[in-house]
Protein backbone atom coordinates (compact mmCIF):
# COMPACT_ATOMS: atom_id res chain seq x y z
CA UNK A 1 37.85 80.44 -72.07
CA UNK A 2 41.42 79.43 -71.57
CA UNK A 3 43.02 82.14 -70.31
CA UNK A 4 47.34 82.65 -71.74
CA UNK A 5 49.15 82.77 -68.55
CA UNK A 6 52.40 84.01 -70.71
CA UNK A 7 50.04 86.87 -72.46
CA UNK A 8 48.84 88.00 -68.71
CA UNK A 9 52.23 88.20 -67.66
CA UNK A 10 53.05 90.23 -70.52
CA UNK A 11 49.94 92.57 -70.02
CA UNK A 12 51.15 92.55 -66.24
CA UNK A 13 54.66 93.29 -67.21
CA UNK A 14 53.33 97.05 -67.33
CA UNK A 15 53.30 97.28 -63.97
CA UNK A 16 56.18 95.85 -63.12
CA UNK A 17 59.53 97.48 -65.19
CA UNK A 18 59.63 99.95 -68.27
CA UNK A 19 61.83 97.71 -70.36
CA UNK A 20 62.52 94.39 -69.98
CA UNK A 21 65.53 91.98 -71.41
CA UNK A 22 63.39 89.65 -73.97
CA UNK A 23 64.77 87.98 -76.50
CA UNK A 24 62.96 89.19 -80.14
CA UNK A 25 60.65 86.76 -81.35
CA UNK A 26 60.89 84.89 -84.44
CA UNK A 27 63.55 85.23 -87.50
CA UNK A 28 64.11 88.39 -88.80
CA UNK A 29 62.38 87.31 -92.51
CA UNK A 30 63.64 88.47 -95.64
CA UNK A 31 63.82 91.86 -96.94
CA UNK A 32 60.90 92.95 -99.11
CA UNK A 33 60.08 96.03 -100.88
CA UNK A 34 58.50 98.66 -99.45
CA UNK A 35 55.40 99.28 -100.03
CA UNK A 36 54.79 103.31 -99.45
CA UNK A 37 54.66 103.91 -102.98
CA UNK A 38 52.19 100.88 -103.61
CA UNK A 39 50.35 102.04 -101.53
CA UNK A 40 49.69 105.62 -102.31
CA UNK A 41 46.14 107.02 -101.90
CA UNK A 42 45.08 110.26 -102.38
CA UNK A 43 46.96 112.93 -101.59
CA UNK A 44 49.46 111.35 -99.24
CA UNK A 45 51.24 108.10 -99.52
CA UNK A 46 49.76 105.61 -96.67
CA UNK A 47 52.98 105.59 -94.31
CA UNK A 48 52.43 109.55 -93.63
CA UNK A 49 48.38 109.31 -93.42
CA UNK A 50 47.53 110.78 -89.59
CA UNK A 51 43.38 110.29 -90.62
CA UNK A 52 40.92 108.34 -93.18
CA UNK A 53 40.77 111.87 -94.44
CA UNK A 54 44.36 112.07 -96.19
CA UNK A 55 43.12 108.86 -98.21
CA UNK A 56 40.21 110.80 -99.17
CA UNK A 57 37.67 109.03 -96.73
CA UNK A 58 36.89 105.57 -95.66
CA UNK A 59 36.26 104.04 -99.01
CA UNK A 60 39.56 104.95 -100.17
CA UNK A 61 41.28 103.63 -97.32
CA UNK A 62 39.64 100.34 -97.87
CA UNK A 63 40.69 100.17 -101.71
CA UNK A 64 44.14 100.90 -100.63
CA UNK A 65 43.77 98.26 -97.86
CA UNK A 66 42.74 95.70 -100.26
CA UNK A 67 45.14 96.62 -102.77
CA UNK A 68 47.67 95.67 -100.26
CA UNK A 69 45.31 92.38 -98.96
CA UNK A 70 47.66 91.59 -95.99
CA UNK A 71 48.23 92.65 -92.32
CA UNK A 72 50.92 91.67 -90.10
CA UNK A 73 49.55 91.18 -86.18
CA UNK A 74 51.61 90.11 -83.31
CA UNK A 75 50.82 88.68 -79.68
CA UNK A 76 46.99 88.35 -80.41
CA UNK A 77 46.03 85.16 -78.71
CA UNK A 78 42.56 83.62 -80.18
CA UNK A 79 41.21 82.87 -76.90
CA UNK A 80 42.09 86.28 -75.65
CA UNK A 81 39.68 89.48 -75.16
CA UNK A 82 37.87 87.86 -78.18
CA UNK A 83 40.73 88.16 -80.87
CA UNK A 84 40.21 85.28 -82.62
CA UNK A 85 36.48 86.45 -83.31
CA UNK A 86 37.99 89.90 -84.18
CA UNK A 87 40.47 88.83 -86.96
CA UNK A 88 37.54 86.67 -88.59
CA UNK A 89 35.31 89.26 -88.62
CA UNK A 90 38.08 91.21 -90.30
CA UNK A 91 38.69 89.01 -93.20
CA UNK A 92 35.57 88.65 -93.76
CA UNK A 93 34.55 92.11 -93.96
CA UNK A 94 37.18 93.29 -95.95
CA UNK A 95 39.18 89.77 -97.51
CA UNK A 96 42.15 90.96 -96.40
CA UNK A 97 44.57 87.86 -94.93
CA UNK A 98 45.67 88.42 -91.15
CA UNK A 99 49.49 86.66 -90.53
CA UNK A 100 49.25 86.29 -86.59
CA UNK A 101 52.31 85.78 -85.58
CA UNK A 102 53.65 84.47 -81.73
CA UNK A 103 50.60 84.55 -79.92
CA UNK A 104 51.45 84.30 -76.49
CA UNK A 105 54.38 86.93 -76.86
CA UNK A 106 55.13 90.29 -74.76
CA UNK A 107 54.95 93.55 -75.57
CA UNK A 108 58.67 93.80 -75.69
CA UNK A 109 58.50 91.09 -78.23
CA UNK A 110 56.58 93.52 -80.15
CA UNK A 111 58.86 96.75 -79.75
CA UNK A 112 62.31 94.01 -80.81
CA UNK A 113 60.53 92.98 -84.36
CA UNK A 114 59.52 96.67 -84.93
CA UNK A 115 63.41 97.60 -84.39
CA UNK A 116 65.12 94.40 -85.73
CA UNK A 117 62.87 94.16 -88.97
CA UNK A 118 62.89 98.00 -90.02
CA UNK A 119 62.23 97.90 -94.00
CA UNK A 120 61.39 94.18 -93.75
CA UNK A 121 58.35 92.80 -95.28
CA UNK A 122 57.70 90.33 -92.49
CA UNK A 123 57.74 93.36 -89.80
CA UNK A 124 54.73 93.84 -87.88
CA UNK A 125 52.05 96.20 -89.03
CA UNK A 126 50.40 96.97 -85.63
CA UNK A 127 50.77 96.10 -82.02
CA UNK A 128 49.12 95.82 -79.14
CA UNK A 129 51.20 97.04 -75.92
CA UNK A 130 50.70 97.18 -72.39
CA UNK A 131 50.84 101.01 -71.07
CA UNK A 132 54.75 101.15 -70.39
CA UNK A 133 55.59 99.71 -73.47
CA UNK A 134 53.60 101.94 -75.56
CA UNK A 135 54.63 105.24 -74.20
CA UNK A 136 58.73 104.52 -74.31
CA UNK A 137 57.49 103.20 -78.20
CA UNK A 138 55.86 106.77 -78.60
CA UNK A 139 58.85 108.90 -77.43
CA UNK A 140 60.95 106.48 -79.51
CA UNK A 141 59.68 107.50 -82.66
CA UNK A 142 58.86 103.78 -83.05
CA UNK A 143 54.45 104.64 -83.70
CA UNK A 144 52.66 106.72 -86.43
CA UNK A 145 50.77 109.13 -85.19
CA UNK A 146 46.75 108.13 -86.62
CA UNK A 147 43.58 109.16 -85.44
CA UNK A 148 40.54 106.60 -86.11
CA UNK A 149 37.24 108.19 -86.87
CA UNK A 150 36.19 108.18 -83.21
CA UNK A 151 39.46 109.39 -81.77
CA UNK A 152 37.10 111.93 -79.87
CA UNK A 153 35.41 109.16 -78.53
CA UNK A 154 38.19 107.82 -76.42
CA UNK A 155 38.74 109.87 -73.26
CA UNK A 156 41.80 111.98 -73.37
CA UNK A 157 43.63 110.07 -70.46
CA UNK A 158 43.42 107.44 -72.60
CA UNK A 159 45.22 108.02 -75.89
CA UNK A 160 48.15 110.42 -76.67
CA UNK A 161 47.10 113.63 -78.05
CA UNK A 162 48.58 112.40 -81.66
CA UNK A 163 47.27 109.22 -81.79
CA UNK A 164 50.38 107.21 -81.95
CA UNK A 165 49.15 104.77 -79.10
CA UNK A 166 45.60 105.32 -77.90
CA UNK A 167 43.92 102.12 -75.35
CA UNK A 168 41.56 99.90 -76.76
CA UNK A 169 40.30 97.90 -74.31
CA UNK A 170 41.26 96.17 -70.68
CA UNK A 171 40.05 95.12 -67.35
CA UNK A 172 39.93 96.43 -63.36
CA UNK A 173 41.67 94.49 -60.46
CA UNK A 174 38.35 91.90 -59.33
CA UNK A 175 37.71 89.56 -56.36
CA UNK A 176 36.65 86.46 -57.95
CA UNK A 177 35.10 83.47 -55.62
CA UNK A 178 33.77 80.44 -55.60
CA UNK A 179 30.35 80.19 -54.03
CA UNK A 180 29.81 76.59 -53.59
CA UNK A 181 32.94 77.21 -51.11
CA UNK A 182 32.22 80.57 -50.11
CA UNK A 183 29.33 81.42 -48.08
CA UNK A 184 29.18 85.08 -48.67
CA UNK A 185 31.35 85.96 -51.14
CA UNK A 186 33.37 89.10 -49.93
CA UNK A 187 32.88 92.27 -52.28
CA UNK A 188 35.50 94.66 -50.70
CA UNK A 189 38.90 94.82 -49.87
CA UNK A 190 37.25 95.53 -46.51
CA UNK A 191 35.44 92.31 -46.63
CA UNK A 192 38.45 90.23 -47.14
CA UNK A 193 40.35 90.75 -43.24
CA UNK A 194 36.55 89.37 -42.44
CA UNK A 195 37.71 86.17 -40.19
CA UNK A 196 35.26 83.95 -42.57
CA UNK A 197 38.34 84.17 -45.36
CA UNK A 198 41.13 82.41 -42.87
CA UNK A 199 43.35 80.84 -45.53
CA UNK A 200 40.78 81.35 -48.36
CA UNK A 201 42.43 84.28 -50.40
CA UNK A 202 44.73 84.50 -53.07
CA UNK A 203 47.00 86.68 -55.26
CA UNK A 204 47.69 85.37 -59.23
CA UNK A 205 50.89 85.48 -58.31
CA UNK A 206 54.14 87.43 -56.51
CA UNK A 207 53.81 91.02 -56.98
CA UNK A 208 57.18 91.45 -57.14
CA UNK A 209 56.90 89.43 -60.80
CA UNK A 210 53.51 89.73 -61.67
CA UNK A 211 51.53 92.40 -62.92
CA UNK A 212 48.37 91.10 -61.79
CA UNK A 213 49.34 90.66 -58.29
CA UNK A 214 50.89 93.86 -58.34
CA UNK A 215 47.63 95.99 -59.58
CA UNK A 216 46.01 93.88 -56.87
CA UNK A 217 48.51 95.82 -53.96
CA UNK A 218 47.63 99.31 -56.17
CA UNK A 219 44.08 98.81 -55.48
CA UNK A 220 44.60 97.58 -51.91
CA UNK A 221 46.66 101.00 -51.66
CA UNK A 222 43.64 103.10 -53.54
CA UNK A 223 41.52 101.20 -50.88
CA UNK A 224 43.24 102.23 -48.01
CA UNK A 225 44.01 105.92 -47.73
CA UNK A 226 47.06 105.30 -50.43
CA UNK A 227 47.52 106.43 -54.29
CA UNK A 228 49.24 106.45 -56.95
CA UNK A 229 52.20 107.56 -55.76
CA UNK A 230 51.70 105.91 -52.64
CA UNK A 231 51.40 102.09 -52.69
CA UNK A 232 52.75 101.08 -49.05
CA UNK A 233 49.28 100.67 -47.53
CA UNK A 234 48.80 98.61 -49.89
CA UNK A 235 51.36 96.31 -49.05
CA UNK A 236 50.50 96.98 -45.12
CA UNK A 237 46.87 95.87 -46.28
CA UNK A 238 48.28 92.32 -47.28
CA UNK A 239 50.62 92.96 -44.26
CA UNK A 240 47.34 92.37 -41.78
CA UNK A 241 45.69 90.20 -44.54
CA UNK A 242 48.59 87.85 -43.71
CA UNK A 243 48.03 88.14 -39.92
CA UNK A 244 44.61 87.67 -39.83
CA UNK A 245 45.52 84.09 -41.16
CA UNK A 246 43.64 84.96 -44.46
CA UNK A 247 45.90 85.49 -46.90
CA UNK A 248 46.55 82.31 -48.59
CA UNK A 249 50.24 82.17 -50.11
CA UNK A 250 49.47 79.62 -53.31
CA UNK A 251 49.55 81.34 -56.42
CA UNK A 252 46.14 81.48 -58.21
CA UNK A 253 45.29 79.90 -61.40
CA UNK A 254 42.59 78.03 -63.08
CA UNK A 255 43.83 74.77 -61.51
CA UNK A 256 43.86 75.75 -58.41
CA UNK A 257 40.31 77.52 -58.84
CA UNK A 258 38.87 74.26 -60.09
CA UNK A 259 40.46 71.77 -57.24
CA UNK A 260 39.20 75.03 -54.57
CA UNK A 261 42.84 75.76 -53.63
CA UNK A 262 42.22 79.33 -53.65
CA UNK A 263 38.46 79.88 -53.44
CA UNK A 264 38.84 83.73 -53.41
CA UNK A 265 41.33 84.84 -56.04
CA UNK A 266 42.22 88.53 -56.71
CA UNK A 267 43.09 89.11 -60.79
CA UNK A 268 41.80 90.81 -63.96
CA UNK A 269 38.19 91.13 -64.54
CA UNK A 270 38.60 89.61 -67.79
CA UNK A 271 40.38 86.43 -66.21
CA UNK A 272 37.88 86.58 -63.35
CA UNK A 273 34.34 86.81 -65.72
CA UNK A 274 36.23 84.21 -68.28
CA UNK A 275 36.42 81.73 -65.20
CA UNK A 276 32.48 82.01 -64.93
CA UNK A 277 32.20 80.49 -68.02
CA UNK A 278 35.08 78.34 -67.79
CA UNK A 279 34.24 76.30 -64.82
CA UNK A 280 29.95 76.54 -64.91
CA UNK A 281 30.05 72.70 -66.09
CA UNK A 282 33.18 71.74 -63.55
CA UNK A 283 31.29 72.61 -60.09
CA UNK A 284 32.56 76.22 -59.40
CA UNK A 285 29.87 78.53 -59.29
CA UNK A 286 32.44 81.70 -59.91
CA UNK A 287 31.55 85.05 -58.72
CA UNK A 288 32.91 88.31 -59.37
CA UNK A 289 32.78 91.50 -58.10
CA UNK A 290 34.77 95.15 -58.70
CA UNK A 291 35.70 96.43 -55.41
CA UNK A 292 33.87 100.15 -55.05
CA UNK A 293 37.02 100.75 -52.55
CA UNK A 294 39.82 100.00 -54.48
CA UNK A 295 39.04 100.39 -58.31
CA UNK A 296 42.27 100.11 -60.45
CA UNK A 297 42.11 99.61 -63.97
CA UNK A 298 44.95 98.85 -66.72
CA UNK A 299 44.25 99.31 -70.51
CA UNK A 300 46.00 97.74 -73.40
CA UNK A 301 47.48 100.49 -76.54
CA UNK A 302 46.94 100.20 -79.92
CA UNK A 303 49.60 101.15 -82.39
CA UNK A 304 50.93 101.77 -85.71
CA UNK A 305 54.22 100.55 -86.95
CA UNK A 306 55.65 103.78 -88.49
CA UNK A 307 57.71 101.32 -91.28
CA UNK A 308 54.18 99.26 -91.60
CA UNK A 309 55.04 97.10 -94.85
CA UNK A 310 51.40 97.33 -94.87
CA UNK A 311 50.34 101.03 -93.99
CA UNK A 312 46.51 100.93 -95.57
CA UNK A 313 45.99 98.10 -93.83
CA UNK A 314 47.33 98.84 -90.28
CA UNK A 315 45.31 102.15 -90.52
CA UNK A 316 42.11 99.79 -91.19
CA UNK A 317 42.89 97.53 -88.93
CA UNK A 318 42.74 100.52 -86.21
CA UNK A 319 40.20 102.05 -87.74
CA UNK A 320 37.90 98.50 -87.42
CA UNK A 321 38.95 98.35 -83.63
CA UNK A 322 37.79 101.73 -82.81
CA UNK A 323 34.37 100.97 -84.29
CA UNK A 324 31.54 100.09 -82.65
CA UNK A 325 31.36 96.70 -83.82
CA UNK A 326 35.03 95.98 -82.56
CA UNK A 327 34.56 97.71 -79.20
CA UNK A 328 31.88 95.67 -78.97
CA UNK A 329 33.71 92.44 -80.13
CA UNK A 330 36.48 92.81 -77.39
CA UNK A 331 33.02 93.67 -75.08
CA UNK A 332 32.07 90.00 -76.09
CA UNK A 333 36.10 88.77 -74.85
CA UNK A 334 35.39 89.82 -71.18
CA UNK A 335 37.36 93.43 -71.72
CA UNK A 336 36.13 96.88 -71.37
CA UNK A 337 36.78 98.68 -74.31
CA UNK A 338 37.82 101.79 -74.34
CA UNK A 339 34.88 103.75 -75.86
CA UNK A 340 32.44 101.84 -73.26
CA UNK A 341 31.02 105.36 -71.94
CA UNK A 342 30.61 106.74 -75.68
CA UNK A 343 28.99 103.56 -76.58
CA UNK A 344 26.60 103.65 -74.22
CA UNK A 345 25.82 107.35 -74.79
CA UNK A 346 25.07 106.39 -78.71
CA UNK A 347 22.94 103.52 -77.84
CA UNK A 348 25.39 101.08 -79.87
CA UNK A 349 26.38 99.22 -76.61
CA UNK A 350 26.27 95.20 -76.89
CA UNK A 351 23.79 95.16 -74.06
CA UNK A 352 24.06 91.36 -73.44
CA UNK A 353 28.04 91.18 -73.61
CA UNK A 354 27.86 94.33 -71.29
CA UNK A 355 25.53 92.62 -68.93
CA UNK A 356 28.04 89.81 -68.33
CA UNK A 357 31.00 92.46 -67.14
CA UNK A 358 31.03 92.68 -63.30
CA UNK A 359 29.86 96.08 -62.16
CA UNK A 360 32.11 98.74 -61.90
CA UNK A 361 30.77 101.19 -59.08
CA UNK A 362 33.42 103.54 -59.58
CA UNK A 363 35.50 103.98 -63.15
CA UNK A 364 39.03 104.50 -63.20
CA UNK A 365 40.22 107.32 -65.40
CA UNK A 366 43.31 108.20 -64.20
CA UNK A 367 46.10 106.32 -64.95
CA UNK A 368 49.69 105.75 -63.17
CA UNK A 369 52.42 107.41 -65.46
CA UNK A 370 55.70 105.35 -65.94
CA UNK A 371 57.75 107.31 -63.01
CA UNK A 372 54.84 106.60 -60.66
CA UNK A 373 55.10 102.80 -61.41
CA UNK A 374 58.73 102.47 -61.62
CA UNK A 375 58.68 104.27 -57.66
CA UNK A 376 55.57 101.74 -56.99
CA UNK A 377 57.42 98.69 -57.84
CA UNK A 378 60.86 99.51 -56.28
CA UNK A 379 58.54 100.14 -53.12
CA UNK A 380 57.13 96.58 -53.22
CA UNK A 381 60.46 94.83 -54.40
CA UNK A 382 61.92 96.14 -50.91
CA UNK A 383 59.01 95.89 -48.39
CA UNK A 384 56.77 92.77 -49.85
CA UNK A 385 58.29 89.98 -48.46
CA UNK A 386 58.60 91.24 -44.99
CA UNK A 387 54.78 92.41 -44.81
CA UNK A 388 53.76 88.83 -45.53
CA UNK A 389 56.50 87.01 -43.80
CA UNK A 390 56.03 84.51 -40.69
């Protein structure tokens, strides 16, 4: 699996600030006409539909979806939680053509063509945002309120109550390793100040600039008597991490995975597990593991453009997501979707795809709110580099 290292910043970016200064992606497009009264179904016109229901069900959403045969995605990598399998299985359910446009873009390239193409044809008909992004989009005004069928399904810290943004699938901080490097691999933050790991392990990155990184200091802080609102042991974790003489300072990435630069590398379970596949056939035998005592997860947010030149079809779009057999496709891309729990209840789990997730001894439900990360990365933009220096 390659893994988008500009994508991962972007889902990191989350973490890291509340709005960032990207330029908008792409031209604007020309104006096109909009297409809320071609698009009418039932007893509301498809820009104010909150449900299936106010089409008059499922099959009338589809007709309308049809009728209107396009949708407009943005930022969805191929390679990346299983997209590109996703938007096939799409078109070919439904023959409605998918315009993907800048793949390895940021969330905040979302949010600027939602506001710079307002009315425009070539706008974007959904996005996919990191946490941050999505709630400032909600109190905005910028997302339509829409609950999918199984809307229920999704636990309530999960979505907002309207179902203008509501997570669809993501990953937990991991400890990835190489064991044809590693005798034991450590499976604990604990594990890691063992003096085996002298020089062996790795951030993906600063976490003063990447998100990754930075969820890896939350979990060191859930790990060590900290929370959300208090991340400095995690950076005092690193602190002794540094003077043990294991803490190794190059940034991980696959290339320095495969050449066994950083044999241990803390990142996203869904970079970690990819890398298991990645590099069978290239001598690293990759293992990963979900530390039980520090488990941090971050989950992407699905949304509706509330000017969606393609309203029936955003709304299926969602609506194919939130089924089982999209859970279960972005299962198959190395993420947990969101309905995971649900899924298993209903006994419509992918049971292989689930098997190949690293275990997760203790689920993370609770998620930092945009105050509690702003105050989390000011606190590691002014004591980071002095915990790890020397």
């Amino acid at each position: 699996m390659t893994v988008h290292r500009a994508r991962a910043a972007a889902f990191a970016a989350v973490l890291t600030a509340a709005a960032l200064s990207l330029t908008a992606c792409g031209s604007a497009g020309s104006a096109g006409a909009k297409s809320g009264d071609a698009a009418k179904a039932g007893a509301k016109d498809a820009k104010e539909a909150s449900s299936a229901a106010d089409f008059g069900g499922m099959d009338a959403l589809v007709a309308a979806a049809k009728k209107e045969g396009k949708l407009h995605v943005i930022t969805l990598p191929k390679d990346w939680a299983n997209y590109g399998k996703i938007m096939d299985s799409f078109k070919a359910k439904y023959g409605i053509e998918i315009e993907d446009e800048n793949p390895d873009g940021s969330s905040q390239d979302e949010i600027n063509a939602i506001t710079s193409r307002k009315g425009q044809d070539r706008a974007p008909d959904v996005v996919d945002l990191g946490s941050a992004f999505a709630v400032q989009a909600v109190k905005d005004g910028l997302l339509a309120p829409y609950k999918v069928a199984t809307f229920d399904k999704v636990p309530d810290t999960m979505k907002d109550p309207s179902g203008a943004r509501v997570n669809d699938y993501g990953g937990y901080i991991s400890i990835g390793c190489d064991a044809k490097k590693i005798a034991n691999c450590p499976k604990t933050f604990a594990d890691l100040l063992k003096p085996e790991y002298k020089g062996q392990v790795a951030l993906n990155g600063n976490p003063t600039k990447s998100g990754s990184a930075f969820g890896g200091v939350y979990a060191a802080a859930l790990a060590n008597g900290g929370s959300l609102d208090n991340i400095q042991p995690g950076i005092d974790f690193f602190g002794k991490l540094k003077s043990s003489g294991n803490f190794n300072p190059v940034e991980s990435t696959p290339a320095t995975i495969e050449k066994g630069e950083t044999p241990i590398s803390i990142d996203w379970s869904y970079l970690n597990a990819g890398y298991t596949d990645e590099f069978k056939d290239k001598g690293v035998d990759w293992k990963v593991s979900v530390p039980g005592d520090g488990s941090y997860a971050q989950f992407y947010n699905q949304g509706i453009n509330k000017w969606a030149p393609h309203p029936a079809a955003a709304r299926l779009w969602q609506e194919y997501l939130f089924s089982a057999e999209g859970q279960n496709l972005f299962l198959g891309g190395y993420a947990t979707p969101a309905t995971f729990d649900a899924l298993k209840k209903d006994g419509t789990l992918d049971a292989a795809a689930a098997a190949k997730l690293p275990t997760v001894e203790k689920p993370f439900t609770t998620f930092p709110t945009q105050d509690q990360i702003t105050a989390a990365k000011k606190v590691v933009t002014e004591n980071w580099t002095k915990a790890i220096a020397g």
